[in-house]
Structure formats: structure tokens, C-alpha cells
PDB file of N, CA and C in Angstrom:
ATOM      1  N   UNK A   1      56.012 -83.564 -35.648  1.00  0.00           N
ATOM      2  CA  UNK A   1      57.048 -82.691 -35.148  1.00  0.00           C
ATOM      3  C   UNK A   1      56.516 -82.012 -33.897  1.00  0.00           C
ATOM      4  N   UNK A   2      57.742 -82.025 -33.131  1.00  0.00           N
ATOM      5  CA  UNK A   2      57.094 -81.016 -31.777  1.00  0.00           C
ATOM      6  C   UNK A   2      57.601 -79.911 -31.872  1.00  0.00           C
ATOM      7  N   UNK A   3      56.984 -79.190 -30.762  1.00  0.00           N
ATOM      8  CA  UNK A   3      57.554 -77.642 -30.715  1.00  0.00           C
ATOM      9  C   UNK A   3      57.444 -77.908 -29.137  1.00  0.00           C
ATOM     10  N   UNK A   4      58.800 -77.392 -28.428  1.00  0.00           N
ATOM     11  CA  UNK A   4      58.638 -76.715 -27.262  1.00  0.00           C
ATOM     12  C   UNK A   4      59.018 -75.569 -26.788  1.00  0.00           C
ATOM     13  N   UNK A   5      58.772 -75.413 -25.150  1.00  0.00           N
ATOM     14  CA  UNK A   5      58.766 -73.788 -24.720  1.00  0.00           C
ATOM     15  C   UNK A   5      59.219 -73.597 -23.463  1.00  0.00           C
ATOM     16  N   UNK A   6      60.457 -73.391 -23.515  1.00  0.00           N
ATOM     17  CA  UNK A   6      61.129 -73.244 -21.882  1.00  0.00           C
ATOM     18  C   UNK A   6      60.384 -72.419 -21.123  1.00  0.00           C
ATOM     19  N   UNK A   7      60.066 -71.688 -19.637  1.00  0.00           N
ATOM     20  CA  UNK A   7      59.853 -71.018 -19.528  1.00  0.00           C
ATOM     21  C   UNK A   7      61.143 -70.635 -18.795  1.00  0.00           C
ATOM     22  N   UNK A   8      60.599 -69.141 -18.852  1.00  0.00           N
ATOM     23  CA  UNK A   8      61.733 -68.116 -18.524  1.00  0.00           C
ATOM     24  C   UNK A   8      61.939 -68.293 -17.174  1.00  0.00           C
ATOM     25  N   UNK A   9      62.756 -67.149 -16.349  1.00  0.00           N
ATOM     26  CA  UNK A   9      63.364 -67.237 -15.172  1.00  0.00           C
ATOM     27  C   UNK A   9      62.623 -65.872 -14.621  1.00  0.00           C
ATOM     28  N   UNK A  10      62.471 -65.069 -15.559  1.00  0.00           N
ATOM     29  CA  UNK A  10      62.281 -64.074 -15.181  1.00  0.00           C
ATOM     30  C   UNK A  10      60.715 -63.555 -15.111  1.00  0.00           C
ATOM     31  N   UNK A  11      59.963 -64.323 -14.981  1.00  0.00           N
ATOM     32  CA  UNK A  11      58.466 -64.424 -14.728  1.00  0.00           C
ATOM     33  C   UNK A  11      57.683 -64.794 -16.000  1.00  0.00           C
ATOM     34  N   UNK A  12      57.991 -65.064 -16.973  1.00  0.00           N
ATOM     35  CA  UNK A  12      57.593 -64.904 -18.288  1.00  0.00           C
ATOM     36  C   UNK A  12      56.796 -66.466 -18.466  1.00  0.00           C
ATOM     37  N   UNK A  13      56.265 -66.904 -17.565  1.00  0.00           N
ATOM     38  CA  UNK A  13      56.270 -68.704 -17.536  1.00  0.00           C
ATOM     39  C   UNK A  13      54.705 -69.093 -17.753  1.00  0.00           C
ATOM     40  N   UNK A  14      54.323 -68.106 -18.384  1.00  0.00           N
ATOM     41  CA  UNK A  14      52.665 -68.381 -18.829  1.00  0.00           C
ATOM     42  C   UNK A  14      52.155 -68.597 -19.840  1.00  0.00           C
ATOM     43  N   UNK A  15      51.852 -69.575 -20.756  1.00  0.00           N
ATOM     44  CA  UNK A  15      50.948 -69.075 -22.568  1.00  0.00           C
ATOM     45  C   UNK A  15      49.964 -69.725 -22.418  1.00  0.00           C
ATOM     46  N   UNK A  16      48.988 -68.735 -22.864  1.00  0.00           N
ATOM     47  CA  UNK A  16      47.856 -68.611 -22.798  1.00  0.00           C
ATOM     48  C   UNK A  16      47.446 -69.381 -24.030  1.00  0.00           C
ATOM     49  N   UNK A  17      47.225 -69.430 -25.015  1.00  0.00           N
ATOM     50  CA  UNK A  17      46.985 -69.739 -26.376  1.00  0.00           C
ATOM     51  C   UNK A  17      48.293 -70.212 -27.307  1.00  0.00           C
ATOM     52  N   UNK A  18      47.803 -70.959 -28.023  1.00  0.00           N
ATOM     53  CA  UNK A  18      48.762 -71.024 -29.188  1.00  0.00           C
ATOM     54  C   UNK A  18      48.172 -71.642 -30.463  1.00  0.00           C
ATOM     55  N   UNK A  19      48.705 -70.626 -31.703  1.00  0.00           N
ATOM     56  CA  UNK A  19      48.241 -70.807 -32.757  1.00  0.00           C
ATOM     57  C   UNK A  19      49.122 -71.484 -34.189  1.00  0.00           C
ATOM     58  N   UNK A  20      48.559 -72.627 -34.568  1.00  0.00           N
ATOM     59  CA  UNK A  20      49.742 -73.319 -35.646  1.00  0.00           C
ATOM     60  C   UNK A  20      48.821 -72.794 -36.513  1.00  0.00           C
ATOM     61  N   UNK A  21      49.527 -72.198 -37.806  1.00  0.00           N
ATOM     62  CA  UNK A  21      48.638 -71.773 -39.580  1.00  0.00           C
ATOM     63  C   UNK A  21      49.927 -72.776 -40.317  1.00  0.00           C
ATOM     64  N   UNK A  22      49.963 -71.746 -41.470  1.00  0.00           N
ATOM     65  CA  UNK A  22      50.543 -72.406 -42.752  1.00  0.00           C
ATOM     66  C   UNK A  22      50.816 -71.103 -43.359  1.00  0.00           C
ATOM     67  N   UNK A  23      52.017 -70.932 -44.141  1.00  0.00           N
ATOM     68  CA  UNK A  23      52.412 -69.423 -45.051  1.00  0.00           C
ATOM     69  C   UNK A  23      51.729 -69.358 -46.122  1.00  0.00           C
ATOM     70  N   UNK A  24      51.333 -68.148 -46.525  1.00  0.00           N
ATOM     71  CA  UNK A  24      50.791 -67.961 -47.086  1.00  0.00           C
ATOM     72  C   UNK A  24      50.563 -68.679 -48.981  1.00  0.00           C
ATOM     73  N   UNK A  25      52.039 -69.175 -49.070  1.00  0.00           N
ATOM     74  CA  UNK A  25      52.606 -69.198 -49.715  1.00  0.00           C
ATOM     75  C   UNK A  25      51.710 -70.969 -49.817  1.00  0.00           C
ATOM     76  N   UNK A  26      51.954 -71.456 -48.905  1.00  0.00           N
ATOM     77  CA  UNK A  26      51.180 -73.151 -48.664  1.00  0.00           C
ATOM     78  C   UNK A  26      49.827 -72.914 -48.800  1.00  0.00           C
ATOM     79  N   UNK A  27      49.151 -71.852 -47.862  1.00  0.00           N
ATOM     80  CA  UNK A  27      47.583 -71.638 -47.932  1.00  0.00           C
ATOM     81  C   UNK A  27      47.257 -71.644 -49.560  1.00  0.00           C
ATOM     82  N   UNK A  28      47.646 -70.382 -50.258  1.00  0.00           N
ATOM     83  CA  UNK A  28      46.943 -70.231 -51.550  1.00  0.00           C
ATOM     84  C   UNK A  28      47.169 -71.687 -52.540  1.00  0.00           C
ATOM     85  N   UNK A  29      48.547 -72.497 -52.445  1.00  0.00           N
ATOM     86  CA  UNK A  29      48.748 -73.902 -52.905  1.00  0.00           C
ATOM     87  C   UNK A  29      47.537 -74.915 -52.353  1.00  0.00           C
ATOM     88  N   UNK A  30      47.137 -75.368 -50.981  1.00  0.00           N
ATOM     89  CA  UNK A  30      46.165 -75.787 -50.535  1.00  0.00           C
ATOM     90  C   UNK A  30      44.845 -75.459 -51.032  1.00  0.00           C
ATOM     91  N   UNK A  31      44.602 -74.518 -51.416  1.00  0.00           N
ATOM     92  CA  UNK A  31      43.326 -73.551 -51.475  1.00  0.00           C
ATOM     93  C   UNK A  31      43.398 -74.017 -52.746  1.00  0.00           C
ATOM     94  N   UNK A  32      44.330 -74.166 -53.629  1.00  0.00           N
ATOM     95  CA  UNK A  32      43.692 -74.424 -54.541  1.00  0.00           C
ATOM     96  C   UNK A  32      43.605 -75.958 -55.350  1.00  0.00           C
ATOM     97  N   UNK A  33      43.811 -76.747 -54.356  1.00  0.00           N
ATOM     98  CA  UNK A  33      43.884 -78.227 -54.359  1.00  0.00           C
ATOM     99  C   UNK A  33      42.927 -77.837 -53.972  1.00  0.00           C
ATOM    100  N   UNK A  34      42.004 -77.548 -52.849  1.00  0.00           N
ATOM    101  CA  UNK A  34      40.902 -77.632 -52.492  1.00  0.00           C
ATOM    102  C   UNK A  34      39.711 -77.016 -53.801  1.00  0.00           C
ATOM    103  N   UNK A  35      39.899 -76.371 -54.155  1.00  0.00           N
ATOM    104  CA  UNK A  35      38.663 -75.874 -55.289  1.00  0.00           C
ATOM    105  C   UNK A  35      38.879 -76.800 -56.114  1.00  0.00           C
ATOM    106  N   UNK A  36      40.020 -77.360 -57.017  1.00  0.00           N
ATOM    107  CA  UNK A  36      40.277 -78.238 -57.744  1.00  0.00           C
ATOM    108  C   UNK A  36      38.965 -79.933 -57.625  1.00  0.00           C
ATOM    109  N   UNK A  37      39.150 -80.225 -55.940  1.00  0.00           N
ATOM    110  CA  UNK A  37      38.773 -80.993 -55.891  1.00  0.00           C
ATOM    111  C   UNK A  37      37.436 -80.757 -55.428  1.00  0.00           C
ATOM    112  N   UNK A  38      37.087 -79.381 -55.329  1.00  0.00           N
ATOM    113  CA  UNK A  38      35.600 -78.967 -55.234  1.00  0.00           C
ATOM    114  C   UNK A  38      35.175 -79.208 -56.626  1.00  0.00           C
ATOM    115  N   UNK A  39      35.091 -78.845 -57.606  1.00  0.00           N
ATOM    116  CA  UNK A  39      35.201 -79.007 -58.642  1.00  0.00           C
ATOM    117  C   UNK A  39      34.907 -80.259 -59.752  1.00  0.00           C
ATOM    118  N   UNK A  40      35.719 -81.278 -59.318  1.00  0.00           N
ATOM    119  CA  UNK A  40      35.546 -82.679 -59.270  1.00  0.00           C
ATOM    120  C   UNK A  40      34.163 -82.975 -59.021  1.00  0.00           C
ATOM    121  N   UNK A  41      34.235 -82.411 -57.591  1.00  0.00           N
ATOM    122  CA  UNK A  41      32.959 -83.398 -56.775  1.00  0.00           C
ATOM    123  C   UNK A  41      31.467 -82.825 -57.195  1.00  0.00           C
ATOM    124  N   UNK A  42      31.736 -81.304 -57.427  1.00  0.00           N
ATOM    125  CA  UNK A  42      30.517 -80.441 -58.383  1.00  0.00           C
ATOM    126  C   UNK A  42      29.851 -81.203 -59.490  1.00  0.00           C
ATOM    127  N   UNK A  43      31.262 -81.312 -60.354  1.00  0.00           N
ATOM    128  CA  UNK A  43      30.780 -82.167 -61.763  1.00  0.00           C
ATOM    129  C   UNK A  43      30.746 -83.933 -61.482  1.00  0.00           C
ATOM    130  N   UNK A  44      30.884 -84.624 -60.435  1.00  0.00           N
ATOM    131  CA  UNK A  44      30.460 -85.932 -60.126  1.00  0.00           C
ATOM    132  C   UNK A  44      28.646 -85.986 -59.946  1.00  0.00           C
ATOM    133  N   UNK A  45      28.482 -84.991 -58.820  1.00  0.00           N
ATOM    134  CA  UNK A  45      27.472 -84.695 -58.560  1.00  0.00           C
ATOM    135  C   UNK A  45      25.945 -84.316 -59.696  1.00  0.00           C
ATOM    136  N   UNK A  46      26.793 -83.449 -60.553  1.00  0.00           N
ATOM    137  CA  UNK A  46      26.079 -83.172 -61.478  1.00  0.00           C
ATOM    138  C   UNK A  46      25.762 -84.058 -62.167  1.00  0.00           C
ATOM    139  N   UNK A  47      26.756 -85.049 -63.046  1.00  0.00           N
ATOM    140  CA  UNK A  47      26.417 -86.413 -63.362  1.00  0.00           C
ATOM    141  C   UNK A  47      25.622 -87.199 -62.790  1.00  0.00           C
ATOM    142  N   UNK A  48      25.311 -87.377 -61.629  1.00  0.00           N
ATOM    143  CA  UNK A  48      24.339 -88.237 -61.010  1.00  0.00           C
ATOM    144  C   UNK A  48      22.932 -87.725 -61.549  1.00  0.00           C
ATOM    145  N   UNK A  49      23.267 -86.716 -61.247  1.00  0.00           N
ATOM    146  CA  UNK A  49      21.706 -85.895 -61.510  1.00  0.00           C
ATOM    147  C   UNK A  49      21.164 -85.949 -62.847  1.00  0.00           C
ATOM    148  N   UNK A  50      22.181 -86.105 -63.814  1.00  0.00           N
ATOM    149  CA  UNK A  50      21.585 -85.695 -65.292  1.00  0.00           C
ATOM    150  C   UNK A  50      21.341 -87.388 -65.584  1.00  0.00           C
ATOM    151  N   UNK A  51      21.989 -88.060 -64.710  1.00  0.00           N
ATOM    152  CA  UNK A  51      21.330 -89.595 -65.305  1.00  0.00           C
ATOM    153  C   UNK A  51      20.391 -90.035 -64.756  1.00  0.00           C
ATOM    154  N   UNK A  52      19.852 -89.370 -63.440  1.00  0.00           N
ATOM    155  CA  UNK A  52      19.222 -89.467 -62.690  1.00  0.00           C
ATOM    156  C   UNK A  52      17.810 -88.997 -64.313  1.00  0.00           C
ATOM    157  N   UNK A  53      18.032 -87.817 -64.123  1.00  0.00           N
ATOM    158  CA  UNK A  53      16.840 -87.518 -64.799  1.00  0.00           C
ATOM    159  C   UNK A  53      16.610 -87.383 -66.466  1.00  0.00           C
ATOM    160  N   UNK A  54      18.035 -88.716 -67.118  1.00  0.00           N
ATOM    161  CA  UNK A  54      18.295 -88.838 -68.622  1.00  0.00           C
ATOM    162  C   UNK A  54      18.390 -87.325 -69.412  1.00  0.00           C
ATOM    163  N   UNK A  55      19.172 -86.412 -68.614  1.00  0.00           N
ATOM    164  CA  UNK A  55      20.103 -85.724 -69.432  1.00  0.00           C
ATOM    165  C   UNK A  55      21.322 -85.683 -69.731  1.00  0.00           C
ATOM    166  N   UNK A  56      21.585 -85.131 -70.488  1.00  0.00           N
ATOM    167  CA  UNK A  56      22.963 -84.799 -70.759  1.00  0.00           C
ATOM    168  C   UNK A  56      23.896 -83.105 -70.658  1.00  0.00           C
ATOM    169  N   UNK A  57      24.949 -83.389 -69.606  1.00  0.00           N
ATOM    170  CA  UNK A  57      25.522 -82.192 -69.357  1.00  0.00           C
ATOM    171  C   UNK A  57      26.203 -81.711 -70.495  1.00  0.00           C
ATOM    172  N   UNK A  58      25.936 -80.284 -70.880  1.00  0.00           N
ATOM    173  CA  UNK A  58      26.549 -79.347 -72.170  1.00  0.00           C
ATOM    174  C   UNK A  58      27.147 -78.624 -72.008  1.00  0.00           C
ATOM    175  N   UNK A  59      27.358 -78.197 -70.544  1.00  0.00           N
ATOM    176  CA  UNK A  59      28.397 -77.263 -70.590  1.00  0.00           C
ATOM    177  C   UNK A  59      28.173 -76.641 -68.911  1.00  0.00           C
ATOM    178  N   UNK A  60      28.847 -75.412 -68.824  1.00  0.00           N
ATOM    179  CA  UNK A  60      28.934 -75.081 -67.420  1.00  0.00           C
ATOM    180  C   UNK A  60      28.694 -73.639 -67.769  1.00  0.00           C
ATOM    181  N   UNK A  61      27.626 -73.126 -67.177  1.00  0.00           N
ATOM    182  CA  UNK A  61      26.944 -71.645 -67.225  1.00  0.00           C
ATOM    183  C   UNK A  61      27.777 -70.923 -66.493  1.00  0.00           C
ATOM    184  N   UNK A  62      27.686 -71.101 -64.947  1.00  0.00           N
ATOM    185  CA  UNK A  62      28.098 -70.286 -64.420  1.00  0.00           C
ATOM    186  C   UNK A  62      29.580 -71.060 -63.331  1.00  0.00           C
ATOM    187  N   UNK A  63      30.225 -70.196 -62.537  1.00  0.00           N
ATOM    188  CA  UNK A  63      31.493 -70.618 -62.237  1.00  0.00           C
ATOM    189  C   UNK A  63      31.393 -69.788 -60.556  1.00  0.00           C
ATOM    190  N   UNK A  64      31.466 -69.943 -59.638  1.00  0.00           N
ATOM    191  CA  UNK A  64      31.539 -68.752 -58.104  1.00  0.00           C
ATOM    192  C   UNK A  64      32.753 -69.256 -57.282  1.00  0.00           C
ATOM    193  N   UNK A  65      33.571 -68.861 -56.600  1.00  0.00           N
ATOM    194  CA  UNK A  65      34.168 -69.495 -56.110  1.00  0.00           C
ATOM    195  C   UNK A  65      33.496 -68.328 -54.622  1.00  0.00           C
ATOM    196  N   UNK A  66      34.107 -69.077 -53.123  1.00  0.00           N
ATOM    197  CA  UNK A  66      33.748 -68.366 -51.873  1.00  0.00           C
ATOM    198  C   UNK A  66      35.364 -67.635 -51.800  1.00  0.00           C
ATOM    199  N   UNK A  67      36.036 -66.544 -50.688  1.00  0.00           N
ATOM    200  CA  UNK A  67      37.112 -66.048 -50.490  1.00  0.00           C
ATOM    201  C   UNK A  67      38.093 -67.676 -50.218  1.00  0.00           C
ATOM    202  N   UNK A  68      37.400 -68.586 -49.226  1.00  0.00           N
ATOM    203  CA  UNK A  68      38.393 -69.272 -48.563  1.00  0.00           C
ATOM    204  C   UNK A  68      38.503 -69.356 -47.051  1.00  0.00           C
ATOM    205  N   UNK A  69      38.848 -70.064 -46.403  1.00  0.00           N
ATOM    206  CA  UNK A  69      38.700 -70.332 -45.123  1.00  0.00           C
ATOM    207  C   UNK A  69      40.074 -71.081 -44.562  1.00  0.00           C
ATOM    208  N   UNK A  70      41.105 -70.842 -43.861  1.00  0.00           N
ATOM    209  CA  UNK A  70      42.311 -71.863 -42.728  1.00  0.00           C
ATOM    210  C   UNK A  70      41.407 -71.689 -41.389  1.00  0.00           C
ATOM    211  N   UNK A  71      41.750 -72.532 -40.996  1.00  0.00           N
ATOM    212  CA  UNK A  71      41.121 -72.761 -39.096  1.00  0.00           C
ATOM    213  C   UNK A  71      42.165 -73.561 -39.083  1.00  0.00           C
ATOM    214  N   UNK A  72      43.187 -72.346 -38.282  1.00  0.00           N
ATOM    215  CA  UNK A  72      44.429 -72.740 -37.416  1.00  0.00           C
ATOM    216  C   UNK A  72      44.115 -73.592 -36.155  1.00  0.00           C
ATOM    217  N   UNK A  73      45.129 -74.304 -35.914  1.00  0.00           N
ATOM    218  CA  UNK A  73      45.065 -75.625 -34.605  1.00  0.00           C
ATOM    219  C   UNK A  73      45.127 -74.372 -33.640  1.00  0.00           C
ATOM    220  N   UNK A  74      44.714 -74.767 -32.531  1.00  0.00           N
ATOM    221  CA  UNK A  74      44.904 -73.725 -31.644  1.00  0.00           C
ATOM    222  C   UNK A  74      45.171 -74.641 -30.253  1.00  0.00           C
ATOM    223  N   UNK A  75      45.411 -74.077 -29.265  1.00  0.00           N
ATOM    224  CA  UNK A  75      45.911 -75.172 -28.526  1.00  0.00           C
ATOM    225  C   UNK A  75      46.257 -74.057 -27.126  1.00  0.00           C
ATOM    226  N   UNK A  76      45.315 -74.109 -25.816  1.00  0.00           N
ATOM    227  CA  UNK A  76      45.148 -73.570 -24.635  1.00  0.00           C
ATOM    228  C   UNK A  76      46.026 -74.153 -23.843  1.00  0.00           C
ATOM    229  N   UNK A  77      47.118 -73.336 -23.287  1.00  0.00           N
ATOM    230  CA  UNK A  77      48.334 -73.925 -22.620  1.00  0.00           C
ATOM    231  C   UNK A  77      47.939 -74.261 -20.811  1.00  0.00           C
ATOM    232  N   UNK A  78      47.656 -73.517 -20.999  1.00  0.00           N
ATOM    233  CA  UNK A  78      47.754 -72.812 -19.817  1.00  0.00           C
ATOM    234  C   UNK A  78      49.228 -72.391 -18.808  1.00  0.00           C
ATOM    235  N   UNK A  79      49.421 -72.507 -17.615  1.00  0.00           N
ATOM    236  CA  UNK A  79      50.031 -72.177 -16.913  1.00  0.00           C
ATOM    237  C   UNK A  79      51.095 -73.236 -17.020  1.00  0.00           C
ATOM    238  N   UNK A  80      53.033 -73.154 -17.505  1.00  0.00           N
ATOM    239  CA  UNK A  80      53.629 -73.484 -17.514  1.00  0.00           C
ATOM    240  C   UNK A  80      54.330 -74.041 -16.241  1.00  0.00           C
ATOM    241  N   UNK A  81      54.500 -74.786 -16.081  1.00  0.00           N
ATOM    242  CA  UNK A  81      54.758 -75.094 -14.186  1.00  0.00           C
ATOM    243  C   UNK A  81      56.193 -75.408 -14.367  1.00  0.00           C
ATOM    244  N   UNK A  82      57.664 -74.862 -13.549  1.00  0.00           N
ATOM    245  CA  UNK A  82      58.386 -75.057 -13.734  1.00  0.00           C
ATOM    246  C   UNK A  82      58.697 -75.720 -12.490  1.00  0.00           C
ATOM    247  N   UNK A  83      59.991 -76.522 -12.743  1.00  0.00           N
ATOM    248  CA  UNK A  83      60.628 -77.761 -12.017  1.00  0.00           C
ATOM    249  C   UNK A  83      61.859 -77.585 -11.747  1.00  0.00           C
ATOM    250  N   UNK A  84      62.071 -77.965 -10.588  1.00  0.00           N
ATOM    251  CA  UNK A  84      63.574 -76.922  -9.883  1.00  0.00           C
ATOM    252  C   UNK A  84      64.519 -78.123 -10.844  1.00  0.00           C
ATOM    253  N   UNK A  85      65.730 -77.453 -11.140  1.00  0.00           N
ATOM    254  CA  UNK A  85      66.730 -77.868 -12.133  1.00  0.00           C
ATOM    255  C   UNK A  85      67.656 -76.891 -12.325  1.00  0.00           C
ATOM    256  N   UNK A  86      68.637 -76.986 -12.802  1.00  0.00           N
ATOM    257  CA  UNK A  86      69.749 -75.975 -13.048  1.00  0.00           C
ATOM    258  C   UNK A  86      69.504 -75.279 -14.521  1.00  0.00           C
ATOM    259  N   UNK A  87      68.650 -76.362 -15.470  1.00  0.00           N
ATOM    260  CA  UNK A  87      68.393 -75.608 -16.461  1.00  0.00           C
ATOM    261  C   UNK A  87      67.122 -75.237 -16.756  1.00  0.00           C
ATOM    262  N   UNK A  88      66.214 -74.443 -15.305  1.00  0.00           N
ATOM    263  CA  UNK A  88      65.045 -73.638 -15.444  1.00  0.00           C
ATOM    264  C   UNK A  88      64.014 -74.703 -15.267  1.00  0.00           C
ATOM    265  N   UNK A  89      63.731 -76.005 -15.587  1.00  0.00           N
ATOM    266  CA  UNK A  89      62.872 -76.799 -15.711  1.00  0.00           C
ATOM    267  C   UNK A  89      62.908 -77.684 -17.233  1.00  0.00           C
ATOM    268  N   UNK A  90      61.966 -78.371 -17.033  1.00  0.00           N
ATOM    269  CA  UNK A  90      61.565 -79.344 -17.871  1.00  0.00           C
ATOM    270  C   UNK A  90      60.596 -78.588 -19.255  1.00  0.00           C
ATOM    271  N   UNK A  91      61.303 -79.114 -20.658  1.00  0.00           N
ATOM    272  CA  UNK A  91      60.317 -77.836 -21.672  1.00  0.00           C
ATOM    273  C   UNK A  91      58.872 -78.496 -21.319  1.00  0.00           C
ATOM    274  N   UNK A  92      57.798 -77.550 -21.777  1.00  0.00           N
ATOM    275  CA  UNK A  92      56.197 -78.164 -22.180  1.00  0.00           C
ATOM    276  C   UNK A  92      56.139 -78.514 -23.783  1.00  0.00           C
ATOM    277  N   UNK A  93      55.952 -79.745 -23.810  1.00  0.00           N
ATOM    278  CA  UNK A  93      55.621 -80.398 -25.200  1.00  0.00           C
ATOM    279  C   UNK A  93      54.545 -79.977 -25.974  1.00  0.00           C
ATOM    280  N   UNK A  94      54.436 -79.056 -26.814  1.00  0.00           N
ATOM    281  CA  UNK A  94      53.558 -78.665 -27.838  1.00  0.00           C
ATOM    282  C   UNK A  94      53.055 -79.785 -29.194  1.00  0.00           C
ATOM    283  N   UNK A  95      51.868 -80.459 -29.336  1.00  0.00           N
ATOM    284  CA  UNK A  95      51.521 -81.375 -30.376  1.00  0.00           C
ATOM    285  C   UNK A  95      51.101 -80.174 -31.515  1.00  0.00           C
ATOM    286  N   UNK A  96      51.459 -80.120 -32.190  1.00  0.00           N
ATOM    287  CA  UNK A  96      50.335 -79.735 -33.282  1.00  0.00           C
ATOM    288  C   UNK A  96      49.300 -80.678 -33.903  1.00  0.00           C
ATOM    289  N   UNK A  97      48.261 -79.847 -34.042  1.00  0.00           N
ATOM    290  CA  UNK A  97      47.069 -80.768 -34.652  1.00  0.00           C
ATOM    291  C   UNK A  97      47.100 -80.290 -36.057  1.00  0.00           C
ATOM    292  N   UNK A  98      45.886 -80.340 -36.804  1.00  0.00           N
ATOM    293  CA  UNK A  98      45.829 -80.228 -37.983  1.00  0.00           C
ATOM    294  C   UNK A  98      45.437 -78.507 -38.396  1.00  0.00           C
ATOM    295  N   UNK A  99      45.829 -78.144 -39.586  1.00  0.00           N
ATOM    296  CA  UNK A  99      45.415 -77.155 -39.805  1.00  0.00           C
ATOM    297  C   UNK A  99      44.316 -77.111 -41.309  1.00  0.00           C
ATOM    298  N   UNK A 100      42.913 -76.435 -41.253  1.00  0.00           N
ATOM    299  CA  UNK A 100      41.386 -76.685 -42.202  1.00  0.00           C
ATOM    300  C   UNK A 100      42.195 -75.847 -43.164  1.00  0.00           C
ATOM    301  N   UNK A 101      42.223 -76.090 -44.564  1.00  0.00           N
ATOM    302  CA  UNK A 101      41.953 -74.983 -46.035  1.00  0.00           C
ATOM    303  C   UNK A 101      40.968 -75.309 -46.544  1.00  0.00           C
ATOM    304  N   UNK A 102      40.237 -74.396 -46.845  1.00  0.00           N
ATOM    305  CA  UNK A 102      38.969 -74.916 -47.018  1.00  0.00           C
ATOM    306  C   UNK A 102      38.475 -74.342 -48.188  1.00  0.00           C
ATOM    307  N   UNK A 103      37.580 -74.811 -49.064  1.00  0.00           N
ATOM    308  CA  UNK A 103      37.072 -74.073 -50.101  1.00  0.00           C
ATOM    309  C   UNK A 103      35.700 -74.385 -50.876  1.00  0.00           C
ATOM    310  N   UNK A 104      34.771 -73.827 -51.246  1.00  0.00           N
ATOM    311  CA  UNK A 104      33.752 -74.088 -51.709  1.00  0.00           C
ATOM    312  C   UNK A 104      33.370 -73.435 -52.872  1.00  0.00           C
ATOM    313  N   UNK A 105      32.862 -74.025 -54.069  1.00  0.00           N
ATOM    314  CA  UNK A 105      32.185 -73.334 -55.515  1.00  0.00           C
ATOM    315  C   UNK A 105      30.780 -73.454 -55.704  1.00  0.00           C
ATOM    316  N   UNK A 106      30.360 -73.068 -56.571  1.00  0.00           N
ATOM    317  CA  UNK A 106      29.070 -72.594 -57.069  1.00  0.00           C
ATOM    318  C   UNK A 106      29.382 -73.270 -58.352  1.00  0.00           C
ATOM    319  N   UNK A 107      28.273 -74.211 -58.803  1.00  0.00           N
ATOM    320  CA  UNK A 107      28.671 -74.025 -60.698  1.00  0.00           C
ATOM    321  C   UNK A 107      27.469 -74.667 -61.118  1.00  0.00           C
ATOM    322  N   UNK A 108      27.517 -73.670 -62.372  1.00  0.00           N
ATOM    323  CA  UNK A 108      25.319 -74.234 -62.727  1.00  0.00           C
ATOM    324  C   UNK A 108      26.213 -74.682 -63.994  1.00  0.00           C
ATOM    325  N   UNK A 109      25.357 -76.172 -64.449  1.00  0.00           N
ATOM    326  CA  UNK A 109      25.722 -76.372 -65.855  1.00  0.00           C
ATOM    327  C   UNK A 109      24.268 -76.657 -66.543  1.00  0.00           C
ATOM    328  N   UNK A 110      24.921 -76.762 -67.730  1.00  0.00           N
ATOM    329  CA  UNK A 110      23.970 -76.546 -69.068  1.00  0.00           C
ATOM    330  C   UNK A 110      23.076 -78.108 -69.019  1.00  0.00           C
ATOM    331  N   UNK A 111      21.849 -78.489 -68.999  1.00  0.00           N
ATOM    332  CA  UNK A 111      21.425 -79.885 -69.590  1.00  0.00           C
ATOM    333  C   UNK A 111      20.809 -79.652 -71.001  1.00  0.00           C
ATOM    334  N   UNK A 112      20.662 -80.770 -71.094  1.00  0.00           N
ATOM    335  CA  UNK A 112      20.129 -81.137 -72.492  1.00  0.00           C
ATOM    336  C   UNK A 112      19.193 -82.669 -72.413  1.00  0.00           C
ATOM    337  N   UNK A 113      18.412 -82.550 -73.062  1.00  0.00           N
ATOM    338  CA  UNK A 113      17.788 -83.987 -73.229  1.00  0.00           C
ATOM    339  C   UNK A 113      18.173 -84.499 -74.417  1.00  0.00           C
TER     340      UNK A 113
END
């Protein structure tokens, strides 16, 4: 999807920056697909290890999660250049890129031999 941005008539024909996120409402949904599949990869990991060294996992001691992290697309416009026309100019085509949710855990589990 695009987004564009006329510029004005009335001097307004500059953006400096621009920032794509996600509502809040998507972030905390994301965020927690992301721990989910932190999670996964914790206890994959752990498995390697306990066969690695012929144990067996018993359980999960401890549990941490971090706050969380988005790194919005951001996107440096610069100077909008307008093009003589009756309707102000030609818009500037905005791409969005991707937007990071990010998440990371902590988790000690139990071995056993």
C-alpha cells in the first residue's frame, strides 16, 4: 500500500521524516507472537543441550520476559519539489517498509540425568 502527500500551496511543501508503527492494539498481538515463538526456540535450544550432554529436561525454574521493542520504518523525505499544474503538482510516493516487534526471554530449566 502507498501513502501519498500533496504539497501545499501555501509554503507547507517540506517533510522532513516520516514514521510508519502499528496500534497499539497490533503491537501487544505481535509482541506476543513474538515471545510465543521466543519460547519455542528457548525450549528447542534447551533440548539440544540436554542431549547434547544425556539429560533430561524436568521442568522450567525460572521464566523473564524483556519490556519489548517496535522499530518503526522511518523514511527521510526530504524536500517535496512541486510541478507547475493546476492541481499543485504531482503527489510524492511514500513506500512503507517493514515495521521490528521484537521480543526476548530468559528461561532456566530443570535437568536431570
Amino acid at each position: 500500500m502507498n501513502s501519498s502527500i500533496r504539497p501545499s500551496t501555501g509554503g507547507g511543501d517540506e517533510v522532513g521524516r516520516i514514521h510508519f508503527g502499528v496500534s497499539e492494539d497490533r503491537r501487544d498481538e505481535l509482541r506476543k507472537e513474538a515471545i510465543e515463538l521466543a519460547a519455542e526456540n528457548a525450549r528447542q535450544e534447551a533440548e539440544v543441550v540436554a542431549e547434547a550432554k544425556g539429560l533430561t529436561i524436568t521442568g522450567v525454574q525460572t521464566v523473564s520476559t524483556d519490556p519489548g521493542r517496535v522499530r518503526p520504518y522511518r523514511a527521510s523525505v526530504g524536500h517535496l519539489e512541486m510541478a507547475a499544474g493546476d492541481d499543485g503538482g504531482a503527489p510524492t510516493q511514500i513506500d512503507r517498509g517493514p515495521v521490528t516487534v521484537s521480543a526476548q526471554i530468559e528461561v532456566t530449566y530443570r535437568f536431570e540425568q
